[in-house]
C-alpha atoms as a PDB file:
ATOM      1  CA  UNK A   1     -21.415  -1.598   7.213  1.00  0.00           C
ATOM      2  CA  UNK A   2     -20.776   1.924   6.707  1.00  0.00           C
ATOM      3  CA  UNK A   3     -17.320   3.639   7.225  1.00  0.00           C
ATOM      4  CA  UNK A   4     -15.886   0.428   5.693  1.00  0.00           C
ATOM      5  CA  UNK A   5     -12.792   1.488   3.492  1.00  0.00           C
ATOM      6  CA  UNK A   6     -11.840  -1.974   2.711  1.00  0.00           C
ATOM      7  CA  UNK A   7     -11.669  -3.801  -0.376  1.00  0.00           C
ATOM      8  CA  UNK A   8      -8.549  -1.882  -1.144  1.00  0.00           C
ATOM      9  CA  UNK A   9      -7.894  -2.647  -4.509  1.00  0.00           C
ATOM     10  CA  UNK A  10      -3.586  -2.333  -6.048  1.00  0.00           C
ATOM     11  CA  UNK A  11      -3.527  -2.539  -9.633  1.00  0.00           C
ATOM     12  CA  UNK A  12      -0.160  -3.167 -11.641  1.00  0.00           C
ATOM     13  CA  UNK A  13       1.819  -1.206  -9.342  1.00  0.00           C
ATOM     14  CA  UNK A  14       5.320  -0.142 -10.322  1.00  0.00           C
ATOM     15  CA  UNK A  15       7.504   1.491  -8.559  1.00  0.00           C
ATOM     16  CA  UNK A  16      11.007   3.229  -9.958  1.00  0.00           C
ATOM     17  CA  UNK A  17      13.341   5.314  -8.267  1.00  0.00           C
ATOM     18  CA  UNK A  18      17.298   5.981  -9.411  1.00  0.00           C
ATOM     19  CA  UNK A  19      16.457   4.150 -13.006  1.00  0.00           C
ATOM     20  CA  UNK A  20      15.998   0.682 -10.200  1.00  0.00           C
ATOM     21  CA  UNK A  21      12.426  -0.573 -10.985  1.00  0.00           C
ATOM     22  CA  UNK A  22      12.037  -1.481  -7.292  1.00  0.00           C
ATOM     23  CA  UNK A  23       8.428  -2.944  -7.785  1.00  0.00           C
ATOM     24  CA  UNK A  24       7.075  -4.088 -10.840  1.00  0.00           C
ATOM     25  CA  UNK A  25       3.642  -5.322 -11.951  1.00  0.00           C
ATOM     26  CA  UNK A  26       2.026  -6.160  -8.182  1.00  0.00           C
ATOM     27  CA  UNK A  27      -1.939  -6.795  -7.474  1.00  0.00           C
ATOM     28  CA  UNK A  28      -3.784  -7.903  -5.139  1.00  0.00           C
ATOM     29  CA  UNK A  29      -7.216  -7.424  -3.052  1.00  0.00           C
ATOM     30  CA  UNK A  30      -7.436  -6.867   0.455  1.00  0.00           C
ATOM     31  CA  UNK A  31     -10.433  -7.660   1.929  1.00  0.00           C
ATOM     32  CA  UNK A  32     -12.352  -6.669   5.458  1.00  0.00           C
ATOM     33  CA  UNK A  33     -11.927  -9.687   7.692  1.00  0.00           C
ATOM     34  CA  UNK A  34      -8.730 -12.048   8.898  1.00  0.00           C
ATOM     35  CA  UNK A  35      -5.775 -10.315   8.994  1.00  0.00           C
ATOM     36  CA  UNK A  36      -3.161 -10.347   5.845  1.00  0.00           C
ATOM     37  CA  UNK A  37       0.271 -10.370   6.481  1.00  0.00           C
ATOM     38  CA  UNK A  38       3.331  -8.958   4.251  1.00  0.00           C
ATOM     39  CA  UNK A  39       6.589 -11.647   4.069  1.00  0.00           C
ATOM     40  CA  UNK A  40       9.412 -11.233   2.221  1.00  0.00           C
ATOM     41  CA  UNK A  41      13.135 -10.572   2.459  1.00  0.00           C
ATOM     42  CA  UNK A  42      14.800  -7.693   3.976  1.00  0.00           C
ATOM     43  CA  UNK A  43      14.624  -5.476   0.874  1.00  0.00           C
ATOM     44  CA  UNK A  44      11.905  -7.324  -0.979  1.00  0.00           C
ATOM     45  CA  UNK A  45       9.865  -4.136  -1.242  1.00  0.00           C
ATOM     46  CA  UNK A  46       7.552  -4.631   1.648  1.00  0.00           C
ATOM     47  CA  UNK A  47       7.547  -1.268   3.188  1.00  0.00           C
ATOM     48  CA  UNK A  48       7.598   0.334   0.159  1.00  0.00           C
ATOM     49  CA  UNK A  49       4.218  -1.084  -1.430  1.00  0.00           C
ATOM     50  CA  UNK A  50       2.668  -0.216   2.266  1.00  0.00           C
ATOM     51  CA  UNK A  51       3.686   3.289   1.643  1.00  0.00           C
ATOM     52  CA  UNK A  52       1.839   3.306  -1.871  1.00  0.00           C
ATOM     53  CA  UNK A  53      -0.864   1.645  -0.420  1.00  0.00           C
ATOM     54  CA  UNK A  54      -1.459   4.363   2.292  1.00  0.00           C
ATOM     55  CA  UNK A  55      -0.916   7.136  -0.162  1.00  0.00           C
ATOM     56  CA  UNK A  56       2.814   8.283   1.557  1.00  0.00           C
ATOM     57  CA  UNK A  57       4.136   7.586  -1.887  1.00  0.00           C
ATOM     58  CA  UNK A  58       2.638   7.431  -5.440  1.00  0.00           C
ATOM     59  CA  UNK A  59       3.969   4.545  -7.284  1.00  0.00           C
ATOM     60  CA  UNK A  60       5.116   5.055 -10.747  1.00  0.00           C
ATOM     61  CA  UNK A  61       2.723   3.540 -12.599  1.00  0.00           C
ATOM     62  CA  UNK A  62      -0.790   1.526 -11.723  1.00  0.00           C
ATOM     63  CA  UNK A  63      -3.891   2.647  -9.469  1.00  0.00           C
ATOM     64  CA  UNK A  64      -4.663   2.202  -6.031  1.00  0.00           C
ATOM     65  CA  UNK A  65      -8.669   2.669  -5.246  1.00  0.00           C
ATOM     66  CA  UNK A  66     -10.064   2.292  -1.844  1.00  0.00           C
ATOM     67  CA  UNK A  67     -13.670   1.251  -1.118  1.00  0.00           C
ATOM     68  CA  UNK A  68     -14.271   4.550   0.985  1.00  0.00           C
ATOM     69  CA  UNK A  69     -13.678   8.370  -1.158  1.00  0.00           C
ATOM     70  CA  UNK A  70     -11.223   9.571   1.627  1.00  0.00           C
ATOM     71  CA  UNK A  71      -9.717   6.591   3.475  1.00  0.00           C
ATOM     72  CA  UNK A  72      -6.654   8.877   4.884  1.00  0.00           C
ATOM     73  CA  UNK A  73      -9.125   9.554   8.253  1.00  0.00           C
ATOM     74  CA  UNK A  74      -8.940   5.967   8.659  1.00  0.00           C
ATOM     75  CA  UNK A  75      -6.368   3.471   8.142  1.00  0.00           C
ATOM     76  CA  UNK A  76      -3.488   3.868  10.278  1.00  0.00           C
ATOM     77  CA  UNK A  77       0.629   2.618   9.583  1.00  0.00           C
ATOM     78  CA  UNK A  78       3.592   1.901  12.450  1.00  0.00           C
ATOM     79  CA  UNK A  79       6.900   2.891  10.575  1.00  0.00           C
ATOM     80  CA  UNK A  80      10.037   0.891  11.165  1.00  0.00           C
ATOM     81  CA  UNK A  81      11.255   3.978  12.947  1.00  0.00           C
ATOM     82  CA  UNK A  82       9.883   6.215  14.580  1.00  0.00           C
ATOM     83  CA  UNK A  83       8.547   9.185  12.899  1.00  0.00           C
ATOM     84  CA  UNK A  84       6.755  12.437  14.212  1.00  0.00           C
ATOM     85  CA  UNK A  85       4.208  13.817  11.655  1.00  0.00           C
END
């Protein structure tokens, strides 16, 4: 199907901010198809790894590679908050 940007691929993604290593070693595949959903904990680390995912944030060390070259045109992300870009 073209204009697919799915399977996103995150690979060993860390995360550290204020010498806190906030996320630490986390994979996984997402493929096209039934919807995933996120769970955790209110400060688990969540919204952070969808930021890194969706390129608002580059994680500290690991890769994230998207099926599509540019996948910025289209994947889309409701904040917690609102927020005017």
């Amino acid at each position: 199907m073209s204009g697919m940007i799915l399977p996103m691929l995150l690979k060993d993604i860390a995360f550290q901010a204020g010498g806190r290593r906030l996320l630490d070693g986390v994979s996984l595949r997402l493929e096209a198809g039934p919807k995933t959903v996120i769970l955790g904990p209110n400060g688990a680390g969540k919204s952070l790894l969808m930021r890194i995912a969706h390129g608002l944030v580059a994680p500290s060390a690991g890769e994230v590679v998207w099926h599509a070259p540019d996948p910025g045109r289209r994947q889309a992300m409701v904040f917690q908050r609102p927020v005017l870009l």
